[in-house]
N, C-alpha and C. Protein backbone atom coordinates (compact mmCIF):
# COMPACT_ATOMS: atom_id res chain seq x y z
N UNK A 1 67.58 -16.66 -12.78
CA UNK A 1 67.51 -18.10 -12.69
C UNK A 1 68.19 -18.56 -11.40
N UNK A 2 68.22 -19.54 -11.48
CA UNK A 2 68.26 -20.53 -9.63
C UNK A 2 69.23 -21.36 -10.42
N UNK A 3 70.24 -21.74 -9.17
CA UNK A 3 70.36 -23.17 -9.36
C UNK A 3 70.52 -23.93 -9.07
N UNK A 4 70.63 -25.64 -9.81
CA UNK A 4 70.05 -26.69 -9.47
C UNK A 4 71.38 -27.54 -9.53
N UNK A 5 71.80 -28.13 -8.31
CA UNK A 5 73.06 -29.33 -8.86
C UNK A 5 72.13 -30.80 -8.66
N UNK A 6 72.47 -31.41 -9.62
CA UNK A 6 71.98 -32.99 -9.72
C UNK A 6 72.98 -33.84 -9.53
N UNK A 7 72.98 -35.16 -9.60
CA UNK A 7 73.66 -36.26 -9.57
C UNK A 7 72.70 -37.03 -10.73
N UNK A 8 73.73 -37.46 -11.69
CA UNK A 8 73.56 -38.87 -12.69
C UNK A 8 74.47 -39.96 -13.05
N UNK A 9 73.60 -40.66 -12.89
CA UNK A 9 74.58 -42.18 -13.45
C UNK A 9 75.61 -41.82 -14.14
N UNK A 10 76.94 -42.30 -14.50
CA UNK A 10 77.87 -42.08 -15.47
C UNK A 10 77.57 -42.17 -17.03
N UNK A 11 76.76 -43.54 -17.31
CA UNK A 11 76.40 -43.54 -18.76
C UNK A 11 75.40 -42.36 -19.30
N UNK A 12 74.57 -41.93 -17.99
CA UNK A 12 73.75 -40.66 -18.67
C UNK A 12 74.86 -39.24 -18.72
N UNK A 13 76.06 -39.23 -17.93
CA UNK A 13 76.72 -38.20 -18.06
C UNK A 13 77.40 -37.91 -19.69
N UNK A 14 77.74 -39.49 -19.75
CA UNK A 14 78.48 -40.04 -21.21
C UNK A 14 77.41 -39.49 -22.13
N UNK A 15 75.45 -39.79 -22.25
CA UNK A 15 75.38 -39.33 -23.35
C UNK A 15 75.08 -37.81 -23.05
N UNK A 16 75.10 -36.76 -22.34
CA UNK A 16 74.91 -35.40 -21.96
C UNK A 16 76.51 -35.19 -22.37
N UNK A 17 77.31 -35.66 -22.30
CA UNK A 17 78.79 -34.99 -23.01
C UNK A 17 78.91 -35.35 -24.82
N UNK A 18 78.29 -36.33 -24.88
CA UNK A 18 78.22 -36.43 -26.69
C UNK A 18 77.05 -35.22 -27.12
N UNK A 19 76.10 -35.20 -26.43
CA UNK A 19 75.19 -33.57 -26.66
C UNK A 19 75.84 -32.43 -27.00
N UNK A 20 76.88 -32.36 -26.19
CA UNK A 20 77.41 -31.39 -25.92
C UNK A 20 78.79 -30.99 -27.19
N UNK A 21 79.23 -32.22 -27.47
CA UNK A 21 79.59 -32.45 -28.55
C UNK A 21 78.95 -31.21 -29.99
N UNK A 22 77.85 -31.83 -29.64
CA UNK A 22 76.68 -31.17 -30.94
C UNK A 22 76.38 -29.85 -30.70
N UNK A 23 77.05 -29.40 -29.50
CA UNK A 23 76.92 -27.53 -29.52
C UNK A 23 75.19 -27.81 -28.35
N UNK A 24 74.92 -28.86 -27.77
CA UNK A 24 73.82 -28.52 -26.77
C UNK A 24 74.15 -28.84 -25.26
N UNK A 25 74.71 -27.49 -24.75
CA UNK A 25 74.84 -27.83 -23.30
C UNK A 25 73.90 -28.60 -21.90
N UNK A 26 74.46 -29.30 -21.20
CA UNK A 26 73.66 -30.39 -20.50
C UNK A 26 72.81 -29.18 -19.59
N UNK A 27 72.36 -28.13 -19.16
CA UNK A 27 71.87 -27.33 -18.81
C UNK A 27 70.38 -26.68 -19.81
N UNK A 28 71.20 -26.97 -21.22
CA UNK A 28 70.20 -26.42 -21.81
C UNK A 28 69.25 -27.30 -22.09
N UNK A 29 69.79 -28.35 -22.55
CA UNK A 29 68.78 -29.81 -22.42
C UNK A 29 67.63 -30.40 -21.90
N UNK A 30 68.43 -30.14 -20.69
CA UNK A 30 67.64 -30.57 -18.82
C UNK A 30 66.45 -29.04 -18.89
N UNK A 31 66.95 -28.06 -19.16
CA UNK A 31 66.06 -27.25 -19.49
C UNK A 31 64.67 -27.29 -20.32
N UNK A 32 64.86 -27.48 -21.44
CA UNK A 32 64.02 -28.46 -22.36
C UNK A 32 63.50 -29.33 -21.71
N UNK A 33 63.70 -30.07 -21.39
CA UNK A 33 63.22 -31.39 -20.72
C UNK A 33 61.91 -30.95 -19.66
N UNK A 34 62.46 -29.94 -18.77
CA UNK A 34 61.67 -29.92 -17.66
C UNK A 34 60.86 -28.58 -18.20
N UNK A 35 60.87 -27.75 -19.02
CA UNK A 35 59.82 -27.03 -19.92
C UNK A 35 58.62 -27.79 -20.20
N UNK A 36 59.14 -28.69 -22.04
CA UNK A 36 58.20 -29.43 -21.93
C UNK A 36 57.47 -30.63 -20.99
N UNK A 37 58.28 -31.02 -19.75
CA UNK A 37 56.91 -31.87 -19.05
C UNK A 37 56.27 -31.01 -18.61
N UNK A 38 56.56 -29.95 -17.98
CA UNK A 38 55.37 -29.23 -17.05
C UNK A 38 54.25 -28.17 -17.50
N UNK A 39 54.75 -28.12 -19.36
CA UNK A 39 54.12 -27.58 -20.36
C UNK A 39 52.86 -28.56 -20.55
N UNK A 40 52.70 -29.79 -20.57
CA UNK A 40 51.88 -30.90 -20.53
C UNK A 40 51.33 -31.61 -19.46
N UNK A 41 51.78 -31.19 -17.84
CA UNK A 41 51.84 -31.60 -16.74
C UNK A 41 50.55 -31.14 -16.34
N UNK A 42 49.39 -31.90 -15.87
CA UNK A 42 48.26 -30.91 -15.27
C UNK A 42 48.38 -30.17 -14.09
N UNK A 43 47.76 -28.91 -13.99
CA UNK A 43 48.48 -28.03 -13.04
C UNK A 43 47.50 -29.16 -11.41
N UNK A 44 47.73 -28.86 -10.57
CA UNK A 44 47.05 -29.57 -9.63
C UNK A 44 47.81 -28.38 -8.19
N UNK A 45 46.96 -28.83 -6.90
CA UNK A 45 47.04 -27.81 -5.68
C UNK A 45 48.01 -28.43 -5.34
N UNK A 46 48.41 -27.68 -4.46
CA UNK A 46 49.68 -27.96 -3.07
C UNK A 46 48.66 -28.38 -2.35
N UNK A 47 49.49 -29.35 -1.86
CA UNK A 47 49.22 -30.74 -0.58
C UNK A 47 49.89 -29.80 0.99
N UNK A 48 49.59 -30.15 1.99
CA UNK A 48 50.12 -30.03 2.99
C UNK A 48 49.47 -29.01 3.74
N UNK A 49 49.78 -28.03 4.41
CA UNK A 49 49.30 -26.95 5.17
C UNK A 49 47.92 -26.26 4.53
């Protein structure tokens, strides 16, 4: 795996630390997250060259 540093608002940090609370790390989440969109995302070409 790679990795990725982000920047978020404070209130989204606030609810990614109550997650975390619940035993789901903000890594694993954001993980999830970007699984399922690109699981549903239509594949499409690269632009450019």
């Amino acid at each position: 795996m790679v990795r990725l540093l982000i920047q978020v608002p404070e209130p989204i940090k606030a609810q990614l630390d109550t997650l975390r609370q619940g035993g789901t790390t903000a890594s694993g989440f954001i993980r999830h997250l970007l699984e399922e969109h690109f699981k549903h995302a239509p594949v499409t070409g690269q632009k450019g060259r």
